[in-house]
C-alpha atoms as a PDB file:
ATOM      1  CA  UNK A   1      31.781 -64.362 -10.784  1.00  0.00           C
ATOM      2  CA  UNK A   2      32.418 -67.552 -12.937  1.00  0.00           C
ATOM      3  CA  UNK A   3      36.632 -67.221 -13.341  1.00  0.00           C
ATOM      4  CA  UNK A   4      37.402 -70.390 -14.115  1.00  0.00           C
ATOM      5  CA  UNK A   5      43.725 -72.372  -8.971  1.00  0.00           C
ATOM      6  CA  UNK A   6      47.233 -75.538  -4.600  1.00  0.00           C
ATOM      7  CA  UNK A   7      45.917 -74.907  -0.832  1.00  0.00           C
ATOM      8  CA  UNK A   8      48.355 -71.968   1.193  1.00  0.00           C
ATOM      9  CA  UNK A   9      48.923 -70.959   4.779  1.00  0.00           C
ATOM     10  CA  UNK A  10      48.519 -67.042   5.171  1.00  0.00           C
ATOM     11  CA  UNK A  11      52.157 -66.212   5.012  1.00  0.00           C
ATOM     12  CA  UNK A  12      52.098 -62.634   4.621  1.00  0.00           C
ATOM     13  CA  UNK A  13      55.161 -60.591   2.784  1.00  0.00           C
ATOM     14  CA  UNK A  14      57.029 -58.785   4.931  1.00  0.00           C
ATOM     15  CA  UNK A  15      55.840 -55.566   3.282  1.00  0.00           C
ATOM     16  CA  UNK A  16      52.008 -56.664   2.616  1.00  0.00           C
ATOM     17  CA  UNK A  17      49.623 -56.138   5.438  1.00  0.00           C
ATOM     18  CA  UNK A  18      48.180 -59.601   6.540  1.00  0.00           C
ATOM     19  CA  UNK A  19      44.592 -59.817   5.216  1.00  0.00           C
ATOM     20  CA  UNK A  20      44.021 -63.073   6.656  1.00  0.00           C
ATOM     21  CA  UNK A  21      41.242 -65.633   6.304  1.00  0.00           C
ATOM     22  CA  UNK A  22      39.210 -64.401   3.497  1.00  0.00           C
ATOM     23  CA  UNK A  23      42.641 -63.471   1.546  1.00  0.00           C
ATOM     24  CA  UNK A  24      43.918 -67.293   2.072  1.00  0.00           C
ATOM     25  CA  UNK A  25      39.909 -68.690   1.382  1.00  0.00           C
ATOM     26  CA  UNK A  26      39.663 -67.267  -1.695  1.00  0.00           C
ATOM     27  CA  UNK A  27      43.197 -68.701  -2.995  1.00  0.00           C
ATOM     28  CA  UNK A  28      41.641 -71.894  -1.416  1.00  0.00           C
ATOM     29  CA  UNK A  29      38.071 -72.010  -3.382  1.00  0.00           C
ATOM     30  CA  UNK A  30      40.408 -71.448  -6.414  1.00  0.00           C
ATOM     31  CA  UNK A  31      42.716 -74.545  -6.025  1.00  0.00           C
ATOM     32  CA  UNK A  32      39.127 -76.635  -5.812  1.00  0.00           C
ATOM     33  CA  UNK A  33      37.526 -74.774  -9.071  1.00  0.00           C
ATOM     34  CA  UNK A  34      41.185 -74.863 -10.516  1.00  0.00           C
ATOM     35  CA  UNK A  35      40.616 -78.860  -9.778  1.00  0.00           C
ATOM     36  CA  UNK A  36      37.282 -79.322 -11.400  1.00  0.00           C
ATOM     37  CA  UNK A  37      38.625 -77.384 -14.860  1.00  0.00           C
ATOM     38  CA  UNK A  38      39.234 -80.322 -16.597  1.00  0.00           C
ATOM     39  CA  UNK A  39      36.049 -81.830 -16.367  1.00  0.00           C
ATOM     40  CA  UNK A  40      34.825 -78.671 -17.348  1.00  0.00           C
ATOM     41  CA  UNK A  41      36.765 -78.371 -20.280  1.00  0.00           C
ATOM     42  CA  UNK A  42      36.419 -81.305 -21.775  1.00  0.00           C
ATOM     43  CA  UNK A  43      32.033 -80.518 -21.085  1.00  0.00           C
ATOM     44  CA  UNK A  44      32.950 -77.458 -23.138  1.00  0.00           C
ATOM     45  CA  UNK A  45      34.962 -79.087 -26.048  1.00  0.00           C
ATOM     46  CA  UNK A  46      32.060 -81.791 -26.412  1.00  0.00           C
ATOM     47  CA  UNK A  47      29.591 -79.200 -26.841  1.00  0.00           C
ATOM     48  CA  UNK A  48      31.986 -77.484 -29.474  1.00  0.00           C
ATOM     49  CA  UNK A  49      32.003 -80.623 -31.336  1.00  0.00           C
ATOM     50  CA  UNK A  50      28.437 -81.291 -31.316  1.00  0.00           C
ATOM     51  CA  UNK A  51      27.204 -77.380 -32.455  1.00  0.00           C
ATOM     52  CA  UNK A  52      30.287 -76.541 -34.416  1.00  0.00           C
ATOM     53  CA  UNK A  53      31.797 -79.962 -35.314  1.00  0.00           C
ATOM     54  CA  UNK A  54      35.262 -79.096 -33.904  1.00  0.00           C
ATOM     55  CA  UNK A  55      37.506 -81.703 -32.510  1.00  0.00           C
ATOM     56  CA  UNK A  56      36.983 -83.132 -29.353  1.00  0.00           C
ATOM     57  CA  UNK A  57      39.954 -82.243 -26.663  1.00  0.00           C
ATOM     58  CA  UNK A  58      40.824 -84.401 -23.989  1.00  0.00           C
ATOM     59  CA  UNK A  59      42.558 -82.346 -21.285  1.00  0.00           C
ATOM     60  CA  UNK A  60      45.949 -84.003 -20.124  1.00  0.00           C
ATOM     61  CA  UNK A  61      45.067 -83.371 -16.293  1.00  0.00           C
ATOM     62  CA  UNK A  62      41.725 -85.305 -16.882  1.00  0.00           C
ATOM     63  CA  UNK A  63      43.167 -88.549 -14.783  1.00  0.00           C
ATOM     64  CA  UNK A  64      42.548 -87.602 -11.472  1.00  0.00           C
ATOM     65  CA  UNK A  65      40.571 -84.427 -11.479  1.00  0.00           C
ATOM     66  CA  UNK A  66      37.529 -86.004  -9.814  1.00  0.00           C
ATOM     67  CA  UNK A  67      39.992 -86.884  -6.403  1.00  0.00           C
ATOM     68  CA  UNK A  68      41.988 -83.294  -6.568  1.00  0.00           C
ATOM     69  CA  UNK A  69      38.436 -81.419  -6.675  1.00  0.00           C
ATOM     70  CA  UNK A  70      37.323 -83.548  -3.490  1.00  0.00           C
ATOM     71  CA  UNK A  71      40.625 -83.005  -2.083  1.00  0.00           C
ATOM     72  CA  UNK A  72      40.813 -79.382  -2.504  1.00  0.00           C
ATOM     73  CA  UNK A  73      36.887 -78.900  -1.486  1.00  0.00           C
ATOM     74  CA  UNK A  74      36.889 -80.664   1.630  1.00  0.00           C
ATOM     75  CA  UNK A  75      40.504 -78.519   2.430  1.00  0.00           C
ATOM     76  CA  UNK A  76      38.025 -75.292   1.960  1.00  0.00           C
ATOM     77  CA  UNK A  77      35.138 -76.794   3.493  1.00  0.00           C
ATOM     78  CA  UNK A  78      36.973 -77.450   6.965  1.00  0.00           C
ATOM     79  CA  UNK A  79      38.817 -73.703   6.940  1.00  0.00           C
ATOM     80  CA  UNK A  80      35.697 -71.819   5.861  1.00  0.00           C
ATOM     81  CA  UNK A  81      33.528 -73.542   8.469  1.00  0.00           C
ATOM     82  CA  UNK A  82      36.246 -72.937  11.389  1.00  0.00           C
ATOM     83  CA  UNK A  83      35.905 -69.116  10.338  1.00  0.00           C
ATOM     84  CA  UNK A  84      33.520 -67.750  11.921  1.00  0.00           C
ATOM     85  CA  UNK A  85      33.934 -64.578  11.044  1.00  0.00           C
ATOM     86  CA  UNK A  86      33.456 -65.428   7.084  1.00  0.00           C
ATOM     87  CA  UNK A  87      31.400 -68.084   7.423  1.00  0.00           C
ATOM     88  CA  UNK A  88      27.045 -67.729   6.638  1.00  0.00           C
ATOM     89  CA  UNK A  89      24.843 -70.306   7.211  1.00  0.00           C
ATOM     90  CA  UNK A  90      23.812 -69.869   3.798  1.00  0.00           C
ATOM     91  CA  UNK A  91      27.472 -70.305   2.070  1.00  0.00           C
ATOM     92  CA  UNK A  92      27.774 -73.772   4.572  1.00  0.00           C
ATOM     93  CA  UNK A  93      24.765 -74.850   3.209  1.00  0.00           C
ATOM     94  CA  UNK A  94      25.445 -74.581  -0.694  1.00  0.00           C
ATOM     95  CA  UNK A  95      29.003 -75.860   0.053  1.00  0.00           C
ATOM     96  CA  UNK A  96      27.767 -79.126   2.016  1.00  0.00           C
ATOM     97  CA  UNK A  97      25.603 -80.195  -0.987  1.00  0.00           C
ATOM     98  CA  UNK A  98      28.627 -78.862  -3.316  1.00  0.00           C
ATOM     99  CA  UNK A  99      30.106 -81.463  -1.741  1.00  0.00           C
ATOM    100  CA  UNK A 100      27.757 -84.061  -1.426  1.00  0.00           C
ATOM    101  CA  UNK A 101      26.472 -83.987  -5.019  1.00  0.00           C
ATOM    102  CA  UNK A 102      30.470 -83.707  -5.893  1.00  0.00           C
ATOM    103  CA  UNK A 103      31.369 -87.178  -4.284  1.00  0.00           C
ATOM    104  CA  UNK A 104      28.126 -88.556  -5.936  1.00  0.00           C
ATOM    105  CA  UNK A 105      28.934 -87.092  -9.103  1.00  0.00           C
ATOM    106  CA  UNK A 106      32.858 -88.831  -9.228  1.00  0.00           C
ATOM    107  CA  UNK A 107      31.568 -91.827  -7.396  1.00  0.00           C
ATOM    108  CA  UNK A 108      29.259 -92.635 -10.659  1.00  0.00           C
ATOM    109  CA  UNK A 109      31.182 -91.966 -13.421  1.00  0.00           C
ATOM    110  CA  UNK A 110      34.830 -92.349 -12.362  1.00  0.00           C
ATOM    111  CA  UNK A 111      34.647 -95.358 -14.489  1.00  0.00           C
ATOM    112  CA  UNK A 112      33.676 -93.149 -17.095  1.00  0.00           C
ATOM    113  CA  UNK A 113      36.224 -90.457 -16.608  1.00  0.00           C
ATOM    114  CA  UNK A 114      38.795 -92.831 -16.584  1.00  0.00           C
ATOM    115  CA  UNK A 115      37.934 -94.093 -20.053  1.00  0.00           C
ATOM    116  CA  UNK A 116      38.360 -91.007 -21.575  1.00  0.00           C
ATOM    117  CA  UNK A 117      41.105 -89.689 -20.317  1.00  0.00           C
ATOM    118  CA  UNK A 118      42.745 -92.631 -21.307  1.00  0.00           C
ATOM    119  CA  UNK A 119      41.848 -92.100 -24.763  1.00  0.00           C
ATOM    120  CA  UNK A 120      44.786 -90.923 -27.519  1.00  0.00           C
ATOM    121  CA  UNK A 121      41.993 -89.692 -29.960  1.00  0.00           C
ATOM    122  CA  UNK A 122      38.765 -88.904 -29.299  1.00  0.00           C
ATOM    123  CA  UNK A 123      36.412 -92.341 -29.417  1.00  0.00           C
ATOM    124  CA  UNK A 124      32.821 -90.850 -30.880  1.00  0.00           C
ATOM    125  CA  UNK A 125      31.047 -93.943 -29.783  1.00  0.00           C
ATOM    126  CA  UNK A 126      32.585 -93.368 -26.260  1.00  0.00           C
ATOM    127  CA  UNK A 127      31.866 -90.213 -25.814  1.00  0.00           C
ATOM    128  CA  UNK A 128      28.030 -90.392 -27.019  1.00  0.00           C
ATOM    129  CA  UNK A 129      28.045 -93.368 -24.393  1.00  0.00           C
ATOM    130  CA  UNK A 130      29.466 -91.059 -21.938  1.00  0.00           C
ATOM    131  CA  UNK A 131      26.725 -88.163 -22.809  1.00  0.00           C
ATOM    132  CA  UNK A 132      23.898 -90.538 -23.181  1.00  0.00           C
ATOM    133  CA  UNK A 133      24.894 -91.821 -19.117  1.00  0.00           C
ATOM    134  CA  UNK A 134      24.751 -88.216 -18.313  1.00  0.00           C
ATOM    135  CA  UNK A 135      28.326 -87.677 -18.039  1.00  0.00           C
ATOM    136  CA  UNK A 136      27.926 -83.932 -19.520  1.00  0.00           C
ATOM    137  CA  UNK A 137      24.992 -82.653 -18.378  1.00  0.00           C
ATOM    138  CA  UNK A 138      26.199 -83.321 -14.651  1.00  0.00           C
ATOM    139  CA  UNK A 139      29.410 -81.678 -15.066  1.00  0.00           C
ATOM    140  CA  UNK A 140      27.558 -78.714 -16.108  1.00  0.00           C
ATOM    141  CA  UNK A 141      25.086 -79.277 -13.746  1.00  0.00           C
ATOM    142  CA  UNK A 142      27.963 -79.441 -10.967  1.00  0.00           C
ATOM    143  CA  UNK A 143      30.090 -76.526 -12.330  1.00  0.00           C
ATOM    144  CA  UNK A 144      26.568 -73.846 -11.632  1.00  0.00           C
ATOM    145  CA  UNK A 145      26.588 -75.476  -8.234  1.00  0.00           C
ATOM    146  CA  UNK A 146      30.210 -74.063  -7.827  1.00  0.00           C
ATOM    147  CA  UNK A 147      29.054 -71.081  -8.886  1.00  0.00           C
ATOM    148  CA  UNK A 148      25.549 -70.705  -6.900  1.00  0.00           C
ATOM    149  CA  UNK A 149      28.248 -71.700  -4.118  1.00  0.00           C
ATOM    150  CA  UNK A 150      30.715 -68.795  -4.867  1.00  0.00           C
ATOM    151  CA  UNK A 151      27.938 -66.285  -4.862  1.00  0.00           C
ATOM    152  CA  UNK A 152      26.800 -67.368  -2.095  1.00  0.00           C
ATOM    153  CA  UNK A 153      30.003 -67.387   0.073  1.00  0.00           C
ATOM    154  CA  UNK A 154      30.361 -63.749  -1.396  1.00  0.00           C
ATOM    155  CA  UNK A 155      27.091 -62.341  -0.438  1.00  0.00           C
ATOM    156  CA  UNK A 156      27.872 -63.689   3.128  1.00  0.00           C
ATOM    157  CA  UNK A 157      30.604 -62.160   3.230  1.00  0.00           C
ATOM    158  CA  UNK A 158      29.169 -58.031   3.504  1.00  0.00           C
ATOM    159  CA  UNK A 159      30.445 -55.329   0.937  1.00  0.00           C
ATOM    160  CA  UNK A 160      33.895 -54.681   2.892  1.00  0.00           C
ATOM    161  CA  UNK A 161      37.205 -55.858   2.550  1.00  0.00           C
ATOM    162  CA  UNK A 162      36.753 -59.371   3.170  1.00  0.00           C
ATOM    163  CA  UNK A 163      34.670 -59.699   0.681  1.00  0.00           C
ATOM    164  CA  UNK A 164      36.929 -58.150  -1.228  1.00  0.00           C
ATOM    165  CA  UNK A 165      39.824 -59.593  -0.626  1.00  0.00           C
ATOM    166  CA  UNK A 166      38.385 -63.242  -1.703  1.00  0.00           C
ATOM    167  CA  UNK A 167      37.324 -62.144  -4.791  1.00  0.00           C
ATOM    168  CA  UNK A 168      40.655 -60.367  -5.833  1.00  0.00           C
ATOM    169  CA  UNK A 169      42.760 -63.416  -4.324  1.00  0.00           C
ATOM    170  CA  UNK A 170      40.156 -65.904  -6.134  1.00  0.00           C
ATOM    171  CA  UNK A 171      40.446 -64.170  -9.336  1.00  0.00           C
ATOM    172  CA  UNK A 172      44.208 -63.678  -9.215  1.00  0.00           C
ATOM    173  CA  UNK A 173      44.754 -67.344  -8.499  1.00  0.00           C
ATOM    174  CA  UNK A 174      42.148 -68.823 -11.093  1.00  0.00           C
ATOM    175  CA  UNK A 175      44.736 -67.171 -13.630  1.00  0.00           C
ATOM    176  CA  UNK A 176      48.070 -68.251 -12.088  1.00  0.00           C
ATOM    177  CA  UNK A 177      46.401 -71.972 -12.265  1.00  0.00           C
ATOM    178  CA  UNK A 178      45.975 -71.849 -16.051  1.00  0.00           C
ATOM    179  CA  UNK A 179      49.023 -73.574 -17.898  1.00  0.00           C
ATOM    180  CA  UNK A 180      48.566 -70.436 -20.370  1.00  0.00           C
ATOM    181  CA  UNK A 181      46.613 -67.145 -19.639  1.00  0.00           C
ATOM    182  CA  UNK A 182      45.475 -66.758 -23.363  1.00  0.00           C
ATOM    183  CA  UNK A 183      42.977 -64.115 -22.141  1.00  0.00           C
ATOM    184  CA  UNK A 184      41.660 -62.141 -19.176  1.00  0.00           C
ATOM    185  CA  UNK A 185      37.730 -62.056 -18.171  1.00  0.00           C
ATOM    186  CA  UNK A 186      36.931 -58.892 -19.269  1.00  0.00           C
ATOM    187  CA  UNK A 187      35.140 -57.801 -15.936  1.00  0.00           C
ATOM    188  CA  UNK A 188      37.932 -58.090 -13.941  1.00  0.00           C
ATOM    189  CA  UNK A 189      38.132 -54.332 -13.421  1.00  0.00           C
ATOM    190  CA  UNK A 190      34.811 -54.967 -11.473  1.00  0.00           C
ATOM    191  CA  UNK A 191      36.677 -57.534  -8.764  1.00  0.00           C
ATOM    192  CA  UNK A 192      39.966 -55.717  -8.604  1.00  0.00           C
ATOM    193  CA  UNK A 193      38.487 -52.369  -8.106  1.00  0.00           C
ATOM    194  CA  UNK A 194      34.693 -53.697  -6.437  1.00  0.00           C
ATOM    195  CA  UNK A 195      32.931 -51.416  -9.266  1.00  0.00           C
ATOM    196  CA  UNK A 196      32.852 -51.958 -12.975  1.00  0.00           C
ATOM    197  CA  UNK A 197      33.149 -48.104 -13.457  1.00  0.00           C
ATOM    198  CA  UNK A 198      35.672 -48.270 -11.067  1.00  0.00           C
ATOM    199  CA  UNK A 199      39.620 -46.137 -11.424  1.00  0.00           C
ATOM    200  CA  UNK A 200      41.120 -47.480  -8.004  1.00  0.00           C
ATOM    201  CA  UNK A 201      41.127 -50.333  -5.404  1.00  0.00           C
ATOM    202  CA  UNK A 202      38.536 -49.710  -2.871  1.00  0.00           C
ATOM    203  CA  UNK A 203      40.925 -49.885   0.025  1.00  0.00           C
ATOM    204  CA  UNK A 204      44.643 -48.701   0.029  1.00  0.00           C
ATOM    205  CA  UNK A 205      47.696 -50.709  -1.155  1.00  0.00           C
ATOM    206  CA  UNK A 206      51.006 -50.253  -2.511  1.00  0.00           C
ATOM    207  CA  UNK A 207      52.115 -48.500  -5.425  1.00  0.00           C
ATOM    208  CA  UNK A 208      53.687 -51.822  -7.189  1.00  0.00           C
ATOM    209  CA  UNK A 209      50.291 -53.619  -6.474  1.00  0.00           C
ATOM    210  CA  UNK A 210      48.385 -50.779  -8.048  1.00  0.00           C
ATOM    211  CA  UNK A 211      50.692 -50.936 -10.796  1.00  0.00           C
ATOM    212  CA  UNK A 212      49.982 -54.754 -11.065  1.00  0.00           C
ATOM    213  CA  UNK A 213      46.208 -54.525 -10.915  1.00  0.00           C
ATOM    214  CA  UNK A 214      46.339 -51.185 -13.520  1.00  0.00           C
ATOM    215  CA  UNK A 215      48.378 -53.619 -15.571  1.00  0.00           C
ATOM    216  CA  UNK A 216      45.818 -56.726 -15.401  1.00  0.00           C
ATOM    217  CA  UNK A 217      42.898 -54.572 -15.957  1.00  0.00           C
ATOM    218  CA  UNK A 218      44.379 -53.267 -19.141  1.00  0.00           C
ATOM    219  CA  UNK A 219      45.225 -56.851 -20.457  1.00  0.00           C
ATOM    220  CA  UNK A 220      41.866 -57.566 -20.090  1.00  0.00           C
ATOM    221  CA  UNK A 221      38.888 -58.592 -22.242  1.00  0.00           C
ATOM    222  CA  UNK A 222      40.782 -59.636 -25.381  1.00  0.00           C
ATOM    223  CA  UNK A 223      43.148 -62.155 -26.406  1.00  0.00           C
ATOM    224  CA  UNK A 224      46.862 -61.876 -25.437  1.00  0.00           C
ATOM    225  CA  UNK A 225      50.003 -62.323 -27.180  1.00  0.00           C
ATOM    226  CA  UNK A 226      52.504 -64.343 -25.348  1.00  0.00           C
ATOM    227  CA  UNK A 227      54.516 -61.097 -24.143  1.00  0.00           C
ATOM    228  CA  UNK A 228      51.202 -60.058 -22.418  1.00  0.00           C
ATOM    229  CA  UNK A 229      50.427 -63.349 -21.156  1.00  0.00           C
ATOM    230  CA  UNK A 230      53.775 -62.956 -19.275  1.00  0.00           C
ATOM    231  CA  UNK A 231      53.257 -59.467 -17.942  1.00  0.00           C
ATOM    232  CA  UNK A 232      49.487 -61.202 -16.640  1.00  0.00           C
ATOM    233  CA  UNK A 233      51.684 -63.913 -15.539  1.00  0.00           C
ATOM    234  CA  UNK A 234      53.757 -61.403 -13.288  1.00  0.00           C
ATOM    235  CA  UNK A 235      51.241 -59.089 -12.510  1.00  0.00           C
ATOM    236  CA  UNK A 236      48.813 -61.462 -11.039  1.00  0.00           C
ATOM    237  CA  UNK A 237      51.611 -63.119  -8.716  1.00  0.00           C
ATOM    238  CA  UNK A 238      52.775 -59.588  -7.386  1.00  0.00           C
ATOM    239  CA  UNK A 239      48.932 -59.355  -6.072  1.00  0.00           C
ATOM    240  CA  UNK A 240      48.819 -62.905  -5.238  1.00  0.00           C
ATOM    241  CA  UNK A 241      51.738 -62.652  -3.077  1.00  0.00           C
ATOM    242  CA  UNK A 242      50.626 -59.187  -1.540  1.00  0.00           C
ATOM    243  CA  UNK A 243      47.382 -60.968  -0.133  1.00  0.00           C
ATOM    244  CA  UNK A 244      49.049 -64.318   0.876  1.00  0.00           C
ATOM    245  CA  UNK A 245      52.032 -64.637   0.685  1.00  0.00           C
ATOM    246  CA  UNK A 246      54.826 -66.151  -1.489  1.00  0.00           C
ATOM    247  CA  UNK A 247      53.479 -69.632  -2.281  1.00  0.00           C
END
């Protein structure tokens, strides 16, 4: 699951079962890959530019991103290792070196980082400097390590609900953290229902959260106008909040 979302307590709605830990992890392990986007994005408008000679785009939340993505990682690392009952020796594993390679990672080209995201229009020479140091090839290379790290987590996690759980609260809060939801992974049917073939949630919920996931599952998979983008906008917070609360 490579969805590319602020840390919460579990306060549960009055009218939503608590799910608990796994519910409130998942929104967590989004605010740290929600962090890390920028870096990410600007890896993916570089590679535009060099196969398909677009312009280069500097995201305006590139300042910073390096210290937000520590911030938010170490917030999941110290929750997911306190729960037992989620945690895998495996998952602690991939998420120590996440970490580890993460701080080595912002630690050698914050320098770097800072350049660019200081820059009004893209600077060619600067950004060749920047990919020649390695700059792009270890965001990348950190970005599958979030991923290998996600999986991971996941598989520890079983096949029942709080597995499930993570993934839909992950998924739902990877989308509220985008400044515009222009489109919707197209296998998000798989998450919200645990089966790409699937017609329901696997476990029961309400009829407005049905309703909501129904609603984000037809939205998906193609590009959006900015009506839909609202109705994803409202549909994904209705599930959001159902899991963890109002945040």
């Amino acid at each position: 699951m490579r969805c590319l979302v602020i840390g919460v307590a579990c306060a549960c709605a009055l009218t939503a079962p608590c799910f608990g830990t796994p519910a409130q992890l998942g929104a967590e392990f989004a605010d740290a890959y929600a962090a890390f986007a920028p870096l990410y994005l600007l890896h993916r408008s570089y590679a535009d530019y060099l196969f398909r000679g677009t312009p280069v785009a500097i995201p305006s939340d590139l300042e910073g991103s390096c210290a937000r993505f520590s911030y938010e990682l170490a917030l999941f690392h110290l929750n997911y290792s306190t729960q037992t009952g989620s945690t895998t020796a495996g998952g602690l594993a991939f998420l120590s070196r996440l970490r580890s390679d993460s701080v080595a990672f912002c630690d050698t080209y914050a320098a770097t980082i800072a350049a660019v995201a200081e820059l009004e229009e893209p600077d060619g020479e600067l950004l060749t400097e920047a990919s020649d140091a390695g700059l792009f090839a270890e965001i990348k290379r950190i970005n599958d390590l979030v991923a290998t790290t996600l999986d991971e987590i996941l598989v520890g996690m079983g096949e029942g609900i709080e597995r499930w759980t993570f993934a839909v609260t992950f998924s739902v809060r990877t989308l509220l953290s985008r400044p515009t939801i222009e489109r919707i992974d197209a296998n998000l049917r798989e998450i919200l229902y645990a089966d790409p073939e699937g017609i329901a949630p696997p476990f029961d919920v309400p009829a407005e959260i049905l309703l909501a996931m129904e609603r984000l599952i037809e939205l998906s998979g193609r590009a959006l106008t900015a009506r839909e983008a609202e109705d994803a906008v409202e549909a994904a917070t209705l599930v959001c909040e159902y899991f963890i609360g109002d945040f």
